[in-house]
N, C-alpha and C. Protein backbone atom coordinates (compact mmCIF):
# COMPACT_ATOMS: atom_id res chain seq x y z
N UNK A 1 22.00 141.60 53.04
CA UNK A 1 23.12 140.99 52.37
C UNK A 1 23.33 139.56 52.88
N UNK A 2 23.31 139.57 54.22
CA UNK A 2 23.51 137.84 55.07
C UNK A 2 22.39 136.83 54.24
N UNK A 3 20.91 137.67 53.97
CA UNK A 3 20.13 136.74 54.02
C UNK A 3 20.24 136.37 52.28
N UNK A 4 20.49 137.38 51.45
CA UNK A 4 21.35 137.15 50.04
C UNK A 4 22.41 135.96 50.16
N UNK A 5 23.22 135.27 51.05
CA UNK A 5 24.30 134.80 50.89
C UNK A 5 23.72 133.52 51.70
N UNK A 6 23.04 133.73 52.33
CA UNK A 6 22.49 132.66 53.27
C UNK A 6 21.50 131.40 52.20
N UNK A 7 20.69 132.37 51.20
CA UNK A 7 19.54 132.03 50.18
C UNK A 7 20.64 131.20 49.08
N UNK A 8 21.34 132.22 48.88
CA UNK A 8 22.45 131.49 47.87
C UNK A 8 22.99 129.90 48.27
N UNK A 9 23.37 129.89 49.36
CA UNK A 9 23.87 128.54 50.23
C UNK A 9 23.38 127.49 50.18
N UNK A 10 21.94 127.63 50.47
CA UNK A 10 20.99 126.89 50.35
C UNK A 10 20.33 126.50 49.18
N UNK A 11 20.16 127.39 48.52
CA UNK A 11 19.97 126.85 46.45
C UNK A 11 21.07 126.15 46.28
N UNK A 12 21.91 126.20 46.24
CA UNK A 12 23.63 126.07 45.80
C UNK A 12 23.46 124.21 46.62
N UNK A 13 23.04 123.82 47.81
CA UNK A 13 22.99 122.68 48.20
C UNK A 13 22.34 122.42 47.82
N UNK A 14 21.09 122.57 47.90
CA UNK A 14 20.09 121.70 47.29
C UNK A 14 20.31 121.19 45.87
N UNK A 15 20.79 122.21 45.19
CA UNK A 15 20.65 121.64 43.47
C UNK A 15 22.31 121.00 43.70
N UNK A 16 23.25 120.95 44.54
CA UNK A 16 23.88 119.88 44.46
C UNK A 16 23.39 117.99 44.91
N UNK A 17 22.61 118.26 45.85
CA UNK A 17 21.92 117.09 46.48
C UNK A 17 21.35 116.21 45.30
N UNK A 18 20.31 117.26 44.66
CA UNK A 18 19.53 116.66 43.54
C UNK A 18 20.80 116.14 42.75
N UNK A 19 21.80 116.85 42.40
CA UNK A 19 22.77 116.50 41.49
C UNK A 19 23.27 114.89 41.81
N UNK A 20 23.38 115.22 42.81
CA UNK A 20 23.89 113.60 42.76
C UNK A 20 23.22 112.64 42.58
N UNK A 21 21.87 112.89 43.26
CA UNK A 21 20.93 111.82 42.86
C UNK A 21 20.79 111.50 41.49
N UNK A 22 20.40 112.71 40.89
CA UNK A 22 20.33 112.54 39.27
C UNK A 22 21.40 111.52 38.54
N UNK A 23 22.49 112.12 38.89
CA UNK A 23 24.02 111.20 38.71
C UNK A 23 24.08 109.74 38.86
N UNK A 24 23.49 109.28 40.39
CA UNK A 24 23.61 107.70 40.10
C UNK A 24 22.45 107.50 39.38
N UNK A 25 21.55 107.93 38.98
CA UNK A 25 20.35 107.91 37.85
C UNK A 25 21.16 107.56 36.23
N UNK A 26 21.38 108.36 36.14
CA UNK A 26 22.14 108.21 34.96
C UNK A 26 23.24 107.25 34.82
N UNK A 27 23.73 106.73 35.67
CA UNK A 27 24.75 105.96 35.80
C UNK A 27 24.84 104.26 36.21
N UNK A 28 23.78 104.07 37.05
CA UNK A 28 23.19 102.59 37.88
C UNK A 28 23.24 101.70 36.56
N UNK A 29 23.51 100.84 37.44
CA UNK A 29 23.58 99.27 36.53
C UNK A 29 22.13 98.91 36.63
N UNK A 30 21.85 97.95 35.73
CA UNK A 30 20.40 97.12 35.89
C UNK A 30 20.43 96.71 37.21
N UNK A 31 20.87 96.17 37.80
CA UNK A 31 21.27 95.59 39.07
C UNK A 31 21.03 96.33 40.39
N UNK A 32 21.64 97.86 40.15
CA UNK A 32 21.52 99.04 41.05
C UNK A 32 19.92 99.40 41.22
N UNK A 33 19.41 99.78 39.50
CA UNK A 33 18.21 99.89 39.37
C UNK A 33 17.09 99.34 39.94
N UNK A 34 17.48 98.07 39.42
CA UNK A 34 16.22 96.82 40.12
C UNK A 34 16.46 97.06 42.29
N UNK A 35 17.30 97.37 42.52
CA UNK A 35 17.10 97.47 43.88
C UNK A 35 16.37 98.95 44.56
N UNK A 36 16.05 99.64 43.53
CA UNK A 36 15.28 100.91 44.12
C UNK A 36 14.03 100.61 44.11
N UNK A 37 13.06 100.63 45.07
CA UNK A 37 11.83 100.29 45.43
C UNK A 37 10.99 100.79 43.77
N UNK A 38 9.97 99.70 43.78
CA UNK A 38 9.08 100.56 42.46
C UNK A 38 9.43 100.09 40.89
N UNK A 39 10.83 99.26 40.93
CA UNK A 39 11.71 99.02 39.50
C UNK A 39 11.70 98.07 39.69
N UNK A 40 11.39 97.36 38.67
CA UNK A 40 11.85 95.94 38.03
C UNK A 40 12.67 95.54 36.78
N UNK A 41 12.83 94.55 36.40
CA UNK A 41 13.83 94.13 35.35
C UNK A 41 13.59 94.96 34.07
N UNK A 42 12.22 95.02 33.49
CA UNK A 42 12.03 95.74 32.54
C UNK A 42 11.45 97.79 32.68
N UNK A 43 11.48 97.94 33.89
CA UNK A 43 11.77 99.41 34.26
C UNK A 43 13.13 99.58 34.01
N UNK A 44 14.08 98.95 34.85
CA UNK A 44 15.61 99.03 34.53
C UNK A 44 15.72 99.16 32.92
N UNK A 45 15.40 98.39 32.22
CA UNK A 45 15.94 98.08 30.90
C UNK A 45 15.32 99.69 30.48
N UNK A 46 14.48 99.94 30.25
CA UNK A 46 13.36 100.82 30.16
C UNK A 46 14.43 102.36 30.43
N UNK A 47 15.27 102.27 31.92
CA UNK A 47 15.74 103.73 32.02
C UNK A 47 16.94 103.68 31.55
N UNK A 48 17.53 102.43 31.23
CA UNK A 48 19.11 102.35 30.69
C UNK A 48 18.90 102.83 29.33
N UNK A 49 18.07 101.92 28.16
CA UNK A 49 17.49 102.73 27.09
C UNK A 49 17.58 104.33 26.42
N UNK A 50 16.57 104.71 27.67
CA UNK A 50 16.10 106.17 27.64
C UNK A 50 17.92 106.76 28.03
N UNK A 51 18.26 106.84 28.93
CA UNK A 51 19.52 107.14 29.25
C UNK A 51 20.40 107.36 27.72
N UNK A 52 20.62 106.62 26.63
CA UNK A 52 21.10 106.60 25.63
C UNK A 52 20.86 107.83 24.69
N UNK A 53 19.08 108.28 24.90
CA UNK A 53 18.32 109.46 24.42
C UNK A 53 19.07 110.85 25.15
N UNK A 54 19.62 110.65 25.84
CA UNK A 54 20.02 111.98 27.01
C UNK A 54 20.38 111.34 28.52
N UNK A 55 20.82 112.63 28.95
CA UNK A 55 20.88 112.46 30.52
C UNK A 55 19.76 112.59 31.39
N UNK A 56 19.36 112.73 31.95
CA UNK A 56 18.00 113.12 32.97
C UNK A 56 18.50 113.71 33.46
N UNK A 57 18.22 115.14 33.40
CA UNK A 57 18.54 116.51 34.31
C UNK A 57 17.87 117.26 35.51
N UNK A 58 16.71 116.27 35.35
CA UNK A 58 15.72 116.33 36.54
C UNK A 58 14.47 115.13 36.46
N UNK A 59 13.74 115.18 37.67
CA UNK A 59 13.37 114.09 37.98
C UNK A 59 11.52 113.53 37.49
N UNK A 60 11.93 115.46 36.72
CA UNK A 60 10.51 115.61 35.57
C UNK A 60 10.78 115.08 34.55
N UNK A 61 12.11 115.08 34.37
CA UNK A 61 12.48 114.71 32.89
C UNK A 61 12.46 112.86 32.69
N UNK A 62 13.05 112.86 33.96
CA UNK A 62 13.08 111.07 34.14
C UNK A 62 11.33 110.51 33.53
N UNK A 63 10.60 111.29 33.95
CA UNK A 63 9.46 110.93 33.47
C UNK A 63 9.12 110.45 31.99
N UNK A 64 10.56 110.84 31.47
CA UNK A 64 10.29 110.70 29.44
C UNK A 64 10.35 109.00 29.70
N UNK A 65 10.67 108.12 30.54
CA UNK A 65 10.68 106.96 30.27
C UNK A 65 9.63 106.17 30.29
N UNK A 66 9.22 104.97 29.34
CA UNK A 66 7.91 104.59 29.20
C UNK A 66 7.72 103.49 30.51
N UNK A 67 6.92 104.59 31.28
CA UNK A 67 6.08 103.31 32.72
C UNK A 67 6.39 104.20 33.61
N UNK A 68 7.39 105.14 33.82
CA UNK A 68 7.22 106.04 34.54
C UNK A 68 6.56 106.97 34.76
N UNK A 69 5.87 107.42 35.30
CA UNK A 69 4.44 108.51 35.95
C UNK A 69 5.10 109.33 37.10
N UNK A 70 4.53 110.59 37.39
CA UNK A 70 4.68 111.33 38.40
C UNK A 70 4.99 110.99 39.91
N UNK A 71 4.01 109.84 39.75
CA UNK A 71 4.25 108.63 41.32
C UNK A 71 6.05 108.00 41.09
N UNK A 72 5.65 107.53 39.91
CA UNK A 72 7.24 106.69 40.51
C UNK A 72 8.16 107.23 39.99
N UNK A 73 7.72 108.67 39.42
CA UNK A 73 9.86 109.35 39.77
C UNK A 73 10.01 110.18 41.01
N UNK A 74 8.50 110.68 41.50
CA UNK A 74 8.86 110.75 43.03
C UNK A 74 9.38 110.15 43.57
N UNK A 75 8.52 108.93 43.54
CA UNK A 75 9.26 106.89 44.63
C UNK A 75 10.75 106.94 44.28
N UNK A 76 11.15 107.31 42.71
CA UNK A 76 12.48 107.00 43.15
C UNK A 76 13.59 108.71 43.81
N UNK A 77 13.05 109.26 43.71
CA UNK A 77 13.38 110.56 44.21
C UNK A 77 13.61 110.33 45.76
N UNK A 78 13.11 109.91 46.26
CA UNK A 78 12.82 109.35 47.74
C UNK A 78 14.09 108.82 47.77
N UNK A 79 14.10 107.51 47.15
CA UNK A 79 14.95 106.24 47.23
C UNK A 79 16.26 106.66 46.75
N UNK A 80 16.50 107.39 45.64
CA UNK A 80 18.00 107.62 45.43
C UNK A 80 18.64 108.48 45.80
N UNK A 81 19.72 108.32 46.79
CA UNK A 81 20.59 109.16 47.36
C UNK A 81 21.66 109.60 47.02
């Protein structure tokens, strides 16, 4: 039962952690953007865009944006806290 409640705890943080990250994802100014390692002016433009299409609910999904690859939604996975 502990280790049931213990497992729970730990899913339960983690997919809040991601949550937030995702959150200033969805939310960053061009400005915010361009300062995450890997982004430039027209990446920014690029996820503000896509952002309009939906939210990004994960960091697979961030991938729907054109120039982003597996490498750099990791890179920014890293970078956004």
């Amino acid at each position: 039962m502990v280790r049931k409640i213990i497992a729970g705890f730990l899913i339960f943080a983690t997919s809040a952690l991601f949550g937030m990250s995702l959150d200033q994802l969805n939310t960053a100014s061009k400005e915010e953007l361009i300062e995450v390692k890997g982004i430039g002016a027209a990446k920014a433009d690029a996820i503000i865009a896509e952002r309009e299409n939906g939210k990004f609910t994960s960091f697979d999904d961030f991938q729907r944006v054109k120039g982003i690859g597996e490498k750099a939604a990791s890179n920014v996975k890293e970078h956004v806290k």
